[in-house]
C-alpha atoms as a PDB file:
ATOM      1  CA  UNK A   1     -52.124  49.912 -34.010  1.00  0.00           C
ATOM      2  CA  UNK A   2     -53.687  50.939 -37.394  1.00  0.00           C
ATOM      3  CA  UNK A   3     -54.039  48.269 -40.210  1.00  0.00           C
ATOM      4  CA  UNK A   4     -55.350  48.758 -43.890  1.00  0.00           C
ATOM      5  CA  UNK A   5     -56.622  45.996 -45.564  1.00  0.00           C
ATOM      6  CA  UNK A   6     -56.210  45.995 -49.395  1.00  0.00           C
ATOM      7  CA  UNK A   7     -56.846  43.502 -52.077  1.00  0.00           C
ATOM      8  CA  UNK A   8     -58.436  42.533 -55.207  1.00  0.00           C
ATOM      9  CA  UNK A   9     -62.224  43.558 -55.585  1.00  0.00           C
ATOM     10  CA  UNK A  10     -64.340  40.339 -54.609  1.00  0.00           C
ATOM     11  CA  UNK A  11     -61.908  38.386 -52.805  1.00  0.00           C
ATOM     12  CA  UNK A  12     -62.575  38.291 -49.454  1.00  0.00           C
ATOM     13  CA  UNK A  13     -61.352  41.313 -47.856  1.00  0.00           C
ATOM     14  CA  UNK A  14     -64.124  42.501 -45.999  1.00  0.00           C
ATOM     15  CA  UNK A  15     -64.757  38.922 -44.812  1.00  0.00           C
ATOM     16  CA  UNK A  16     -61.753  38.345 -43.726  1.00  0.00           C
ATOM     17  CA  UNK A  17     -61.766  42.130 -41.888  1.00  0.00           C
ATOM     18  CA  UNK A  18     -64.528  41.414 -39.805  1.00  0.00           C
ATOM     19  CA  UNK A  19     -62.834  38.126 -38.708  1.00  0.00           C
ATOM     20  CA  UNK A  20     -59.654  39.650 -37.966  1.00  0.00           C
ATOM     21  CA  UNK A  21     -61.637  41.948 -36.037  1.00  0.00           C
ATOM     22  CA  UNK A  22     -63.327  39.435 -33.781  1.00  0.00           C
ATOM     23  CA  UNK A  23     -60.494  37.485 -33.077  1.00  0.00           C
ATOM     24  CA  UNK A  24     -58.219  40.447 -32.053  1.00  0.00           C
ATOM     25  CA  UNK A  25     -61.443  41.157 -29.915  1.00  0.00           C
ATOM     26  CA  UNK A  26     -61.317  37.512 -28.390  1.00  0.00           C
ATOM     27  CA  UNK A  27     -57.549  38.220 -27.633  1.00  0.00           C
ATOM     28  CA  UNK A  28     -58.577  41.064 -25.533  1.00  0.00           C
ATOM     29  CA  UNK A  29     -58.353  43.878 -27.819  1.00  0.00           C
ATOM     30  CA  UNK A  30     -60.411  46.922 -28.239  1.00  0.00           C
ATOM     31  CA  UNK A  31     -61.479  47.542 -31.919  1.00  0.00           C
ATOM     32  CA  UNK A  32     -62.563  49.919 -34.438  1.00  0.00           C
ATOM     33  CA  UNK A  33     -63.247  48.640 -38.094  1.00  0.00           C
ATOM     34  CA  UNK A  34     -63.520  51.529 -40.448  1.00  0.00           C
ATOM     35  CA  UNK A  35     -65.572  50.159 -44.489  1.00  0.00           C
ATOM     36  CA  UNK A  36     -63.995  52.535 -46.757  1.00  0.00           C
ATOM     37  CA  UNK A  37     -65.901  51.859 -49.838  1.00  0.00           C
ATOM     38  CA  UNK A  38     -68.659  53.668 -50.738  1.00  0.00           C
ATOM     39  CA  UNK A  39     -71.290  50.652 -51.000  1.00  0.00           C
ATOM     40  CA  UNK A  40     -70.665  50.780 -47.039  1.00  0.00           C
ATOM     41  CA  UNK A  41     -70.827  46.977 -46.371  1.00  0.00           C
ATOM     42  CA  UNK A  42     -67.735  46.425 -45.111  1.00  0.00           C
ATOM     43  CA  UNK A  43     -69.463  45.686 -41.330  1.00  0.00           C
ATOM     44  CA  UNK A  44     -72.706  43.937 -42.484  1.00  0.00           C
ATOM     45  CA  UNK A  45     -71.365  40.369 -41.459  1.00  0.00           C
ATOM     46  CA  UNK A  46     -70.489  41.913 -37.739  1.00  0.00           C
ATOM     47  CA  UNK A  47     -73.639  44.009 -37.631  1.00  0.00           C
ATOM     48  CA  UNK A  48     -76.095  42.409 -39.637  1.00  0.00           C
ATOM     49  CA  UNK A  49     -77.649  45.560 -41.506  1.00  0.00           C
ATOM     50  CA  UNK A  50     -75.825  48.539 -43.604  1.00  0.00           C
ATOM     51  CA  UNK A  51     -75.020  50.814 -41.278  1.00  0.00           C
ATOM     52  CA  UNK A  52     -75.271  54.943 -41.575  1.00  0.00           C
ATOM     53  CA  UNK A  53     -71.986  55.811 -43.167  1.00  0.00           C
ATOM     54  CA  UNK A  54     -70.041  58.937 -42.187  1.00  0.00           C
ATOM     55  CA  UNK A  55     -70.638  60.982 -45.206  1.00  0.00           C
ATOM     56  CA  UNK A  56     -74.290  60.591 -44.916  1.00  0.00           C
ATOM     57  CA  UNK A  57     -74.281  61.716 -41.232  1.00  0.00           C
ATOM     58  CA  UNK A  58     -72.120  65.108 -41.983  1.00  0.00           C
ATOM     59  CA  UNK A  59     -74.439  66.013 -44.608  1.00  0.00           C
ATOM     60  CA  UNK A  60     -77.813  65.275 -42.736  1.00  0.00           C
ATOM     61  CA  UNK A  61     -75.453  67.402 -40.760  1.00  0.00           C
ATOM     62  CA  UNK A  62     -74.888  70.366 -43.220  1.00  0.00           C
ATOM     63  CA  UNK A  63     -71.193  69.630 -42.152  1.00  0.00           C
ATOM     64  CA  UNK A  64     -71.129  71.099 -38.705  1.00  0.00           C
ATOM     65  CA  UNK A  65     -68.956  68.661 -36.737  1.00  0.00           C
ATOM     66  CA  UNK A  66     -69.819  69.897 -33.328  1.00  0.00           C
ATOM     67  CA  UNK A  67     -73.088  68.990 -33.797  1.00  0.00           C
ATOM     68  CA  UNK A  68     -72.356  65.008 -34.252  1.00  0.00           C
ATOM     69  CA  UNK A  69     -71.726  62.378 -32.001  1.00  0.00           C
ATOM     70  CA  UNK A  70     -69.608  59.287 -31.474  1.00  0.00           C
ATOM     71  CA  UNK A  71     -73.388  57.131 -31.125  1.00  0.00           C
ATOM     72  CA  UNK A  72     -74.432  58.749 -34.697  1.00  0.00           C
ATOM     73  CA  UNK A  73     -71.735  57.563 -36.538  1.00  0.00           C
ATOM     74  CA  UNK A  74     -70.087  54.274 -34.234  1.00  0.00           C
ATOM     75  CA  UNK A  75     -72.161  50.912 -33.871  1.00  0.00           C
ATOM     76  CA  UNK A  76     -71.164  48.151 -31.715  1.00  0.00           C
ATOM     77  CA  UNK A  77     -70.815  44.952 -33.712  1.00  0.00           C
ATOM     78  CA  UNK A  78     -70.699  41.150 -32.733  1.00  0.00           C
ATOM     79  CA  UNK A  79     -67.944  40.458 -30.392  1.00  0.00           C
ATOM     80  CA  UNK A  80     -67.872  44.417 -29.059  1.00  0.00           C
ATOM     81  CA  UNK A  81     -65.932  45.349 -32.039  1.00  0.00           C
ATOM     82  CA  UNK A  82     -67.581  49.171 -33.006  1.00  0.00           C
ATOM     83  CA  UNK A  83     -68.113  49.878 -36.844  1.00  0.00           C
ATOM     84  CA  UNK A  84     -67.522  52.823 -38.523  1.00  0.00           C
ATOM     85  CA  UNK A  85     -68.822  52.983 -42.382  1.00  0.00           C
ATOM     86  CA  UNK A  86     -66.977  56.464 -44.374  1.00  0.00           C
ATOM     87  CA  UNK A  87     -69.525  55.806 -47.034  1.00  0.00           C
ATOM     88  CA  UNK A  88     -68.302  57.375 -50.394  1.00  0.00           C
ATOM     89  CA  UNK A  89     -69.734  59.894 -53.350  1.00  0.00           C
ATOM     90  CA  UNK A  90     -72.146  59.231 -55.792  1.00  0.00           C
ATOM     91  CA  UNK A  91     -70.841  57.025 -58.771  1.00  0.00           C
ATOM     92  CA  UNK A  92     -69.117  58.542 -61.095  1.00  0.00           C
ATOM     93  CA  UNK A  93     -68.252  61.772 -58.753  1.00  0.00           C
ATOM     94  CA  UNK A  94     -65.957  63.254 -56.413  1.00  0.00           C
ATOM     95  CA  UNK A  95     -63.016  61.230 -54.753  1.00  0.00           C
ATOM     96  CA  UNK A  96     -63.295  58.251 -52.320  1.00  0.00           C
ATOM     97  CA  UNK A  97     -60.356  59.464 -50.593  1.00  0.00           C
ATOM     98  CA  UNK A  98     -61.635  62.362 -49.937  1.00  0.00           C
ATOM     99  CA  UNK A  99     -64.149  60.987 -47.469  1.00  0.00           C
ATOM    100  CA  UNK A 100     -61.731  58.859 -45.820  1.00  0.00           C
ATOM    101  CA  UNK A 101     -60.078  61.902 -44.993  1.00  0.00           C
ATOM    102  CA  UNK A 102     -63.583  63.399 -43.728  1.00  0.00           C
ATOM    103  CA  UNK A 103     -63.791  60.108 -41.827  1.00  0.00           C
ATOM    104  CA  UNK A 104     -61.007  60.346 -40.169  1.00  0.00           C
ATOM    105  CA  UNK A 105     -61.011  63.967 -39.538  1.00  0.00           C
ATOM    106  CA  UNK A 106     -64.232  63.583 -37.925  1.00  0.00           C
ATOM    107  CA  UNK A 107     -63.207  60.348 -35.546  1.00  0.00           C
ATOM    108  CA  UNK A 108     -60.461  62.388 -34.383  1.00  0.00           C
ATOM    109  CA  UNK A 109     -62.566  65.487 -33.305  1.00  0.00           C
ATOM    110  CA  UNK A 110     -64.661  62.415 -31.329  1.00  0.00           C
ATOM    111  CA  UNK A 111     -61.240  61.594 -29.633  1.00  0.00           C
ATOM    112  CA  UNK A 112     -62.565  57.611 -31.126  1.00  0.00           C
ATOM    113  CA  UNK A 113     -58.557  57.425 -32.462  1.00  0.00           C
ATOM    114  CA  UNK A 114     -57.263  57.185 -28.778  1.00  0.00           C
ATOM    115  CA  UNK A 115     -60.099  54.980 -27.313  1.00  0.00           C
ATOM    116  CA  UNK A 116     -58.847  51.979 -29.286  1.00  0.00           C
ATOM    117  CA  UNK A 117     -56.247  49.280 -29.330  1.00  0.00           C
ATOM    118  CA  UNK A 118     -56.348  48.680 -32.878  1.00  0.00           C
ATOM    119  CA  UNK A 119     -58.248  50.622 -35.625  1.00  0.00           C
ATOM    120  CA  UNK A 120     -58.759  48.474 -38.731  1.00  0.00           C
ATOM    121  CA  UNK A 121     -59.919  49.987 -42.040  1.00  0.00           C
ATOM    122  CA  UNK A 122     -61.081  47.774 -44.601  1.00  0.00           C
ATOM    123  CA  UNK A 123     -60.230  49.178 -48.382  1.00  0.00           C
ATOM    124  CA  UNK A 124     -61.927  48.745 -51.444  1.00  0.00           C
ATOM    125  CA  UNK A 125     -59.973  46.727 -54.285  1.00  0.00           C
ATOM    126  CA  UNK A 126     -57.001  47.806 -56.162  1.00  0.00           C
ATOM    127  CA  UNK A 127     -54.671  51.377 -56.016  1.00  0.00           C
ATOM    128  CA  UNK A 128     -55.347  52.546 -59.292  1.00  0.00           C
ATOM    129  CA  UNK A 129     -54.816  56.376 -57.519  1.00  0.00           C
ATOM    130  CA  UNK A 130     -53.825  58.249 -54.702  1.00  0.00           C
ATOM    131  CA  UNK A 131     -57.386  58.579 -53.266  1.00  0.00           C
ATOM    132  CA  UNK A 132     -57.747  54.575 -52.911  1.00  0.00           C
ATOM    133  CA  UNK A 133     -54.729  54.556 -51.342  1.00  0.00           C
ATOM    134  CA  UNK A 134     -55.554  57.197 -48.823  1.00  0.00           C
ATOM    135  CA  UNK A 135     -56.102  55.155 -45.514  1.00  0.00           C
ATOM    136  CA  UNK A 136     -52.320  53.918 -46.180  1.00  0.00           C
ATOM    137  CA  UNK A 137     -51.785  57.431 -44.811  1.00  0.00           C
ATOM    138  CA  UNK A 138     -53.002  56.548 -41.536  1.00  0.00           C
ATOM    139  CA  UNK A 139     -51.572  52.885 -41.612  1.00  0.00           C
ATOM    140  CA  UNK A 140     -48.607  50.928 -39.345  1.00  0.00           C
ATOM    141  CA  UNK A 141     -49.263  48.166 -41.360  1.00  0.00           C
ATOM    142  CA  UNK A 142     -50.826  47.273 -44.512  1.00  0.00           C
ATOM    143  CA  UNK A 143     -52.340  43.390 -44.735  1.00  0.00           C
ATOM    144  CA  UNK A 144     -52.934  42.245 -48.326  1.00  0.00           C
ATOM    145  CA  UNK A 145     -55.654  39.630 -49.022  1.00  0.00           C
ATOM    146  CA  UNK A 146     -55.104  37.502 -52.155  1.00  0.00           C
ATOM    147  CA  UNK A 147     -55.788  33.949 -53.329  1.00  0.00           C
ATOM    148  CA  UNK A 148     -54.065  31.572 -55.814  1.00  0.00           C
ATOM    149  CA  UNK A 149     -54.740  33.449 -59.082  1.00  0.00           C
ATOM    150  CA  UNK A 150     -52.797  35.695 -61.746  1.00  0.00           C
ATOM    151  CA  UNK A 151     -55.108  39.045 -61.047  1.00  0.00           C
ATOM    152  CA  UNK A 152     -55.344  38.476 -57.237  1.00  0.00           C
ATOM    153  CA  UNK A 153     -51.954  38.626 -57.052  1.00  0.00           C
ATOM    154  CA  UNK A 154     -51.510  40.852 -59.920  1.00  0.00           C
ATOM    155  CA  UNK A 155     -53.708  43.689 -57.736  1.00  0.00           C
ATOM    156  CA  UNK A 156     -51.036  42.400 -54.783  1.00  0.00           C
ATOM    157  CA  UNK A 157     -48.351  43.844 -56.541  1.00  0.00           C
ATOM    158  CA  UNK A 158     -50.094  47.237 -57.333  1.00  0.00           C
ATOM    159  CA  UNK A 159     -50.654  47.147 -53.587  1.00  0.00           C
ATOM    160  CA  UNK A 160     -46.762  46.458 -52.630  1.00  0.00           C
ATOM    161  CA  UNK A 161     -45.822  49.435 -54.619  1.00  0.00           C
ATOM    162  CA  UNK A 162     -47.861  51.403 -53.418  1.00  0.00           C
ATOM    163  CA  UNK A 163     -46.719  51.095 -49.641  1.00  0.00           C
ATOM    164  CA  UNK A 164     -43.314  51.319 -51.043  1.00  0.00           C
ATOM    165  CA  UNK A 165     -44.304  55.012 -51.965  1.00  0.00           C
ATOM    166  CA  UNK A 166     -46.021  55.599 -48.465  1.00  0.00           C
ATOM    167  CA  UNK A 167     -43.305  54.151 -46.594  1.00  0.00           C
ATOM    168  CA  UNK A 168     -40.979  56.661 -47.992  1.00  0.00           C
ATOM    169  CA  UNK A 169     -42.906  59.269 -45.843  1.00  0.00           C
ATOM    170  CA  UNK A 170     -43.772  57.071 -42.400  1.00  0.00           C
ATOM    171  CA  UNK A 171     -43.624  53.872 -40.756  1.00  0.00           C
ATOM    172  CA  UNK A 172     -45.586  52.396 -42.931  1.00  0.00           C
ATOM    173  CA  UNK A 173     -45.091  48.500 -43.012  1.00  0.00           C
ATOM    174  CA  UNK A 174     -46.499  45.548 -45.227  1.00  0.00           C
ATOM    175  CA  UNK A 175     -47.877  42.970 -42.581  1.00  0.00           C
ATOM    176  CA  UNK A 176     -47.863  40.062 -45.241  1.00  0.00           C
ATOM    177  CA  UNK A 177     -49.996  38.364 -47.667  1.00  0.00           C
ATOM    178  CA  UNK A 178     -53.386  36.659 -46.512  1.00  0.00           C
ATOM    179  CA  UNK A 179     -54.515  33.596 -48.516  1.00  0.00           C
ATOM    180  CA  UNK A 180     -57.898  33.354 -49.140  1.00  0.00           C
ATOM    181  CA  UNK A 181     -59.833  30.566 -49.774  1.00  0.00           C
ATOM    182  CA  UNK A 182     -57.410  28.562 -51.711  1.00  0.00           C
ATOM    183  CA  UNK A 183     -56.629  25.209 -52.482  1.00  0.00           C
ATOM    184  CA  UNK A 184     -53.396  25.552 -52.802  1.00  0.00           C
ATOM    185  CA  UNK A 185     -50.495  27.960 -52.474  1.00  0.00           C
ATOM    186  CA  UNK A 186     -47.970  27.582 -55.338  1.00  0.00           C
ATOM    187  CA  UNK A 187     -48.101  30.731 -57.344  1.00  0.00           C
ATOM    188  CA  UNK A 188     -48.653  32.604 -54.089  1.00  0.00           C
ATOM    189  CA  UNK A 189     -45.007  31.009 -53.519  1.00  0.00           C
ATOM    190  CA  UNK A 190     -43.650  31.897 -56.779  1.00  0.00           C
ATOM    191  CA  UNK A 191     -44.878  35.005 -56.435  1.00  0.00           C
ATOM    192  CA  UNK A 192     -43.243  35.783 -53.149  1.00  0.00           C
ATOM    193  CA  UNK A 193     -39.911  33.946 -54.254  1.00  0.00           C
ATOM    194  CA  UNK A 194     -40.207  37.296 -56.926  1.00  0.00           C
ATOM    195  CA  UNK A 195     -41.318  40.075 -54.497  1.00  0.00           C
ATOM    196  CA  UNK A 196     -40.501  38.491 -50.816  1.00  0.00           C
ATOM    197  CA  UNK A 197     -42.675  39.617 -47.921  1.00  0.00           C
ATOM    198  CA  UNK A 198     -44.442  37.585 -45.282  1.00  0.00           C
ATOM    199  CA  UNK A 199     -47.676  35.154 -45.969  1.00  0.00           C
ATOM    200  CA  UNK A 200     -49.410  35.211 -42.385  1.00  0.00           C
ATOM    201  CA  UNK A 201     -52.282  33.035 -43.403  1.00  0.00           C
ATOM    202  CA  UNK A 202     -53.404  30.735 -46.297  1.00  0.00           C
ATOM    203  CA  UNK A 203     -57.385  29.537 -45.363  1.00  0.00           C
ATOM    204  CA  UNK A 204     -58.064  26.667 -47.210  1.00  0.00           C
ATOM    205  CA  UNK A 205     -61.163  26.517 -49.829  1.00  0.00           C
ATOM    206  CA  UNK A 206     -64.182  26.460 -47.151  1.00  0.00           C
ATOM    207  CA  UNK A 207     -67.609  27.069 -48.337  1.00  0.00           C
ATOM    208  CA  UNK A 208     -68.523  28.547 -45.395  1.00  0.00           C
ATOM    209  CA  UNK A 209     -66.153  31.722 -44.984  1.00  0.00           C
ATOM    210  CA  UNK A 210     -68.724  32.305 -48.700  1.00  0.00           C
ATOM    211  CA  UNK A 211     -71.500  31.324 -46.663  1.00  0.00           C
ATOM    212  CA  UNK A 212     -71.203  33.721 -44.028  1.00  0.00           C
ATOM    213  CA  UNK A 213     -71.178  37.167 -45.520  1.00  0.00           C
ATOM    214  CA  UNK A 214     -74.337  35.585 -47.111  1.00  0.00           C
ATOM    215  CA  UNK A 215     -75.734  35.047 -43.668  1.00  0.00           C
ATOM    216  CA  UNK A 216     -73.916  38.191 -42.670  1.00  0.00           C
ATOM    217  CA  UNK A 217     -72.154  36.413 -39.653  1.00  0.00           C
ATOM    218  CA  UNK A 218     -68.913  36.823 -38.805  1.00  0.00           C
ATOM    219  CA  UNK A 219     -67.308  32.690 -38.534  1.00  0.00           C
ATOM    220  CA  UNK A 220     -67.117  33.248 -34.806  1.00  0.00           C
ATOM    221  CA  UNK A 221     -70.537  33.723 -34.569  1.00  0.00           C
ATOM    222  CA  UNK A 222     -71.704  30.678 -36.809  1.00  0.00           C
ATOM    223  CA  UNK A 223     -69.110  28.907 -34.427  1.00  0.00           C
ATOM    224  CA  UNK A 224     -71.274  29.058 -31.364  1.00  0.00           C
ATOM    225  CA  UNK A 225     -74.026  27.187 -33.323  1.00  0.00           C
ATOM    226  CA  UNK A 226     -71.790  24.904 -35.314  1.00  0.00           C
ATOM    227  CA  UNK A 227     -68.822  23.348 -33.488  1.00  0.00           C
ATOM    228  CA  UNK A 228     -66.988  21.962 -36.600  1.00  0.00           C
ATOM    229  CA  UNK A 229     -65.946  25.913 -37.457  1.00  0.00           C
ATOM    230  CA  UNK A 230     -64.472  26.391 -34.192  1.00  0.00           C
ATOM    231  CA  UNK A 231     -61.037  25.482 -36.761  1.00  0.00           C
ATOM    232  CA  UNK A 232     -61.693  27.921 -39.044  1.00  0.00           C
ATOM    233  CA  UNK A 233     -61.514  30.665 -36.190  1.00  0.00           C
ATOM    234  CA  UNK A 234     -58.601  29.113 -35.462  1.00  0.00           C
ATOM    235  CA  UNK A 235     -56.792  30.720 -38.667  1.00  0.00           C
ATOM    236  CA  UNK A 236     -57.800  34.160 -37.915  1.00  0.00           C
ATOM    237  CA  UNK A 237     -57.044  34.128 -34.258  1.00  0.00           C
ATOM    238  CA  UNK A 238     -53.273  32.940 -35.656  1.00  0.00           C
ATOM    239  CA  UNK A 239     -53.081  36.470 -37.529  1.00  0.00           C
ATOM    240  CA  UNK A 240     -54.432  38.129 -34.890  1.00  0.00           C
ATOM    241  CA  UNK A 241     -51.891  36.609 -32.447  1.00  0.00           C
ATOM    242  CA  UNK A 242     -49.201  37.849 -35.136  1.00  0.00           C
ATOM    243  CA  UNK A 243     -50.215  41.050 -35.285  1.00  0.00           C
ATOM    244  CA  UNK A 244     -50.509  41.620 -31.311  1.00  0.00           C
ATOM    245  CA  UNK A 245     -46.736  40.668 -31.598  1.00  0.00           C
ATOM    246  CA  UNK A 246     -46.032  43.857 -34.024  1.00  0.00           C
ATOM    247  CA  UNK A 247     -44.337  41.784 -36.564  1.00  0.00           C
ATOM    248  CA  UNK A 248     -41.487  43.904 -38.090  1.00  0.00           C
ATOM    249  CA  UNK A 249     -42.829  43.935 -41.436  1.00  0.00           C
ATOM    250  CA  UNK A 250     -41.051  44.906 -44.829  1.00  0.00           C
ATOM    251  CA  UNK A 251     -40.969  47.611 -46.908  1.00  0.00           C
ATOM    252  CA  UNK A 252     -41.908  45.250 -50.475  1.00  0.00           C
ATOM    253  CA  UNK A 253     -40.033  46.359 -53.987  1.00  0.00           C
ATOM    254  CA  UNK A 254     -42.799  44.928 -56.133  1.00  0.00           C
ATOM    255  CA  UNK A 255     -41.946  43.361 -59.715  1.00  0.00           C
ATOM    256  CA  UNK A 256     -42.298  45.555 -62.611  1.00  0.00           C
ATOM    257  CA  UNK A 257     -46.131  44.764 -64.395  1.00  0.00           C
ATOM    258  CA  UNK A 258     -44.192  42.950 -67.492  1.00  0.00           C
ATOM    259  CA  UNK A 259     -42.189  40.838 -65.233  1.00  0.00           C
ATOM    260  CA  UNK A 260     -44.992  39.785 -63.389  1.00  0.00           C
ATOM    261  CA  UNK A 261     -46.830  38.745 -66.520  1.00  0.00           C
ATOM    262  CA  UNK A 262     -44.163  37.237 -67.654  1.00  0.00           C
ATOM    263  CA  UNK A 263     -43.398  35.188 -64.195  1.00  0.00           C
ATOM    264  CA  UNK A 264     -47.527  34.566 -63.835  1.00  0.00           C
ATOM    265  CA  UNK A 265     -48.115  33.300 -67.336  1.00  0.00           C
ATOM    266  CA  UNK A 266     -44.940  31.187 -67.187  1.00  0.00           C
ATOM    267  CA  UNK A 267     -46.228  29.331 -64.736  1.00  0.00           C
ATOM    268  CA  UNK A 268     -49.572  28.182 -66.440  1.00  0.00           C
ATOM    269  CA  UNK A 269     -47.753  27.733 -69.496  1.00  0.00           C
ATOM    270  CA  UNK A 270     -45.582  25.318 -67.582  1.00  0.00           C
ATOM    271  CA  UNK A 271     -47.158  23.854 -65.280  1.00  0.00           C
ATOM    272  CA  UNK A 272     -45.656  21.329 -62.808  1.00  0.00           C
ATOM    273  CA  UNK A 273     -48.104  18.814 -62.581  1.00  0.00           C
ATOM    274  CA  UNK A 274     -50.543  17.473 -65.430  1.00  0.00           C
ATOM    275  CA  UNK A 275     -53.733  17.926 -63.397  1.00  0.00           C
ATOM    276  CA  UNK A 276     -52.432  21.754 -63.154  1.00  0.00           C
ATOM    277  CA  UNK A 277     -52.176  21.979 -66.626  1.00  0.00           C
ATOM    278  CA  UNK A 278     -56.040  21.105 -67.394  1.00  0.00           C
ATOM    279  CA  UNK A 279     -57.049  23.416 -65.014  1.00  0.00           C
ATOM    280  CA  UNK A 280     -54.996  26.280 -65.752  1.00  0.00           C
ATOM    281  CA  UNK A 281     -55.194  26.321 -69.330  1.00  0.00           C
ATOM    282  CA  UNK A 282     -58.366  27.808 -69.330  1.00  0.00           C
ATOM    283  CA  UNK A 283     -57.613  30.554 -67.117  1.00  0.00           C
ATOM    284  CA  UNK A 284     -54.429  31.540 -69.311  1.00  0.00           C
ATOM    285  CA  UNK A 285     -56.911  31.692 -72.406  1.00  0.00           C
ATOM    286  CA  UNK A 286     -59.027  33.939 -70.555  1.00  0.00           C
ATOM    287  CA  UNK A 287     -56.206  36.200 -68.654  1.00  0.00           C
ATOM    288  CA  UNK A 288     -54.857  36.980 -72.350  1.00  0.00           C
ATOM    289  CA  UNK A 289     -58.256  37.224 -74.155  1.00  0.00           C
ATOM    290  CA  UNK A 290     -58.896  39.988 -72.095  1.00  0.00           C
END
């Protein structure tokens, strides 16, 4: 199984990667997490340093395949999940999907692709172009992380079209929606009422899922010193146990950027409870300021 995890920049995704990774590790799987963002810190919270990315190894390289090795490129992480970091171009230059494609061209002359149960690649914020959207190419199933807000779930639409467009050429599959440390969960409904697909999680607002890329722990980890997280596990072993079950997935037709607006900005305009209202408000002033 190949997932690729997509969401807004800064909310959680390669948090919530990591976690997914352990816990499909806990249920017995064997796992690869691929960082596909070029400030390669996707796997920091499973390995506790920046690892060598891909791109950087090839060059050292001068390119020559033959001459690397899985060990050069593949680091074991906490709970035996191995990390893989693609690494990216300089700012400003060349095309991050570009070296996904490297990456993956490379793991496959390693035979790494058939070694594992499930390989997970963890993507860097919204499709804006085809090269961000690259590891869809190599997806089953796309998992979208998101929260509570207009542009989380503005970016989540984005995402839904664009594995509308891959689907159209494989299997391609959107997983669901993954809330992300949220209070609550009613414009992720509204939104889905709009665009239906499948919310497989909604973690509550805990400090600590913050806390632990700081500490670059995984929650599993922080777990084995700190009992009262064993429940927070709890939410990503539930997607992993959805996920083992090959969930049939949809094929999303997202809402067209004006409706969305309209349907997002409704909803602070009009809010349903009074304590909503206050703290919404601001958030509307600042979603149409800028």
């Amino acid at each position: 199984m190949k997932l690729a995890v997509y969401g807004k920049g800064g909310i959680g995704k390669s948090t919530t990667s990591c976690n997914i990774s352990v816990a499909l590790s806990r249920r017995g799987k064997k796992i690869l997490q691929i960082g596909c963002d070029p400030k390669h810190d996707s796997t920091f919270t499973l390995t506790g340093f920046l690892i060598p990315t891909i791109i950087d190894t090839l060059q050292a390289k001068d390119y020559h395949y033959e001459d690397v090795w899985p060990e050069d490129v593949i680091y074991k992480g906490y709970g035996a999940v191995d990390c893989v970091e693609a690494g990216g171009p300089p700012a400003g230059a060349g095309c991050g999907g570009y070296v996904v494609g490297e990456t993956v061209k490379l793991l496959k002359e390693l035979n790494a692709f058939d070694e594992y149960d499930v390989i997970l690649f963890d993507v860097l914020g919204d499709v804006v172009c085809g090269g961000f959207a690259a590891p869809l190419n190599y997806a089953d199933y796309c998992l979208i992380v998101t929260d509570n807000g207009f542009d989380a779930l503005f970016a989540a639409n984005r995402i839904a079209a664009s594995v509308r467009e891959k689907a159209r050429t494989h299997t391609l599959r959107l997983a669901g929606l993954i809330g992300n440390r949220t209070s609550t969960r009613d414009l992720i409904n509204k939104y889905i009422d709009t665009v239906p697909m499948p919310v497989l999680e909604v973690l509550p607002l805990i400090e600590d899922i913050r806390v632990s890329r700081v500490k670059g722990k995984t929650l599993f980890e922080m777990a084995e010193f700190d009992n009262s997280l064993e429940y927070v596990c709890d939410y990503y072993l539930n997607i992993a146990d959805q996920l083992i079950a090959n969930p049939e997935g949809v094929i999303p037709k997202e809402a067209a950027d004006r409706e969305l607006f309209s349907l997002l900005s409704d909803f602070y305009l009009n809010p349903t409870t009074e304590n909503q209202k206050i703290n919404d408000f601001s958030l509307l002033e600042e979603i149409i300021q800028n």
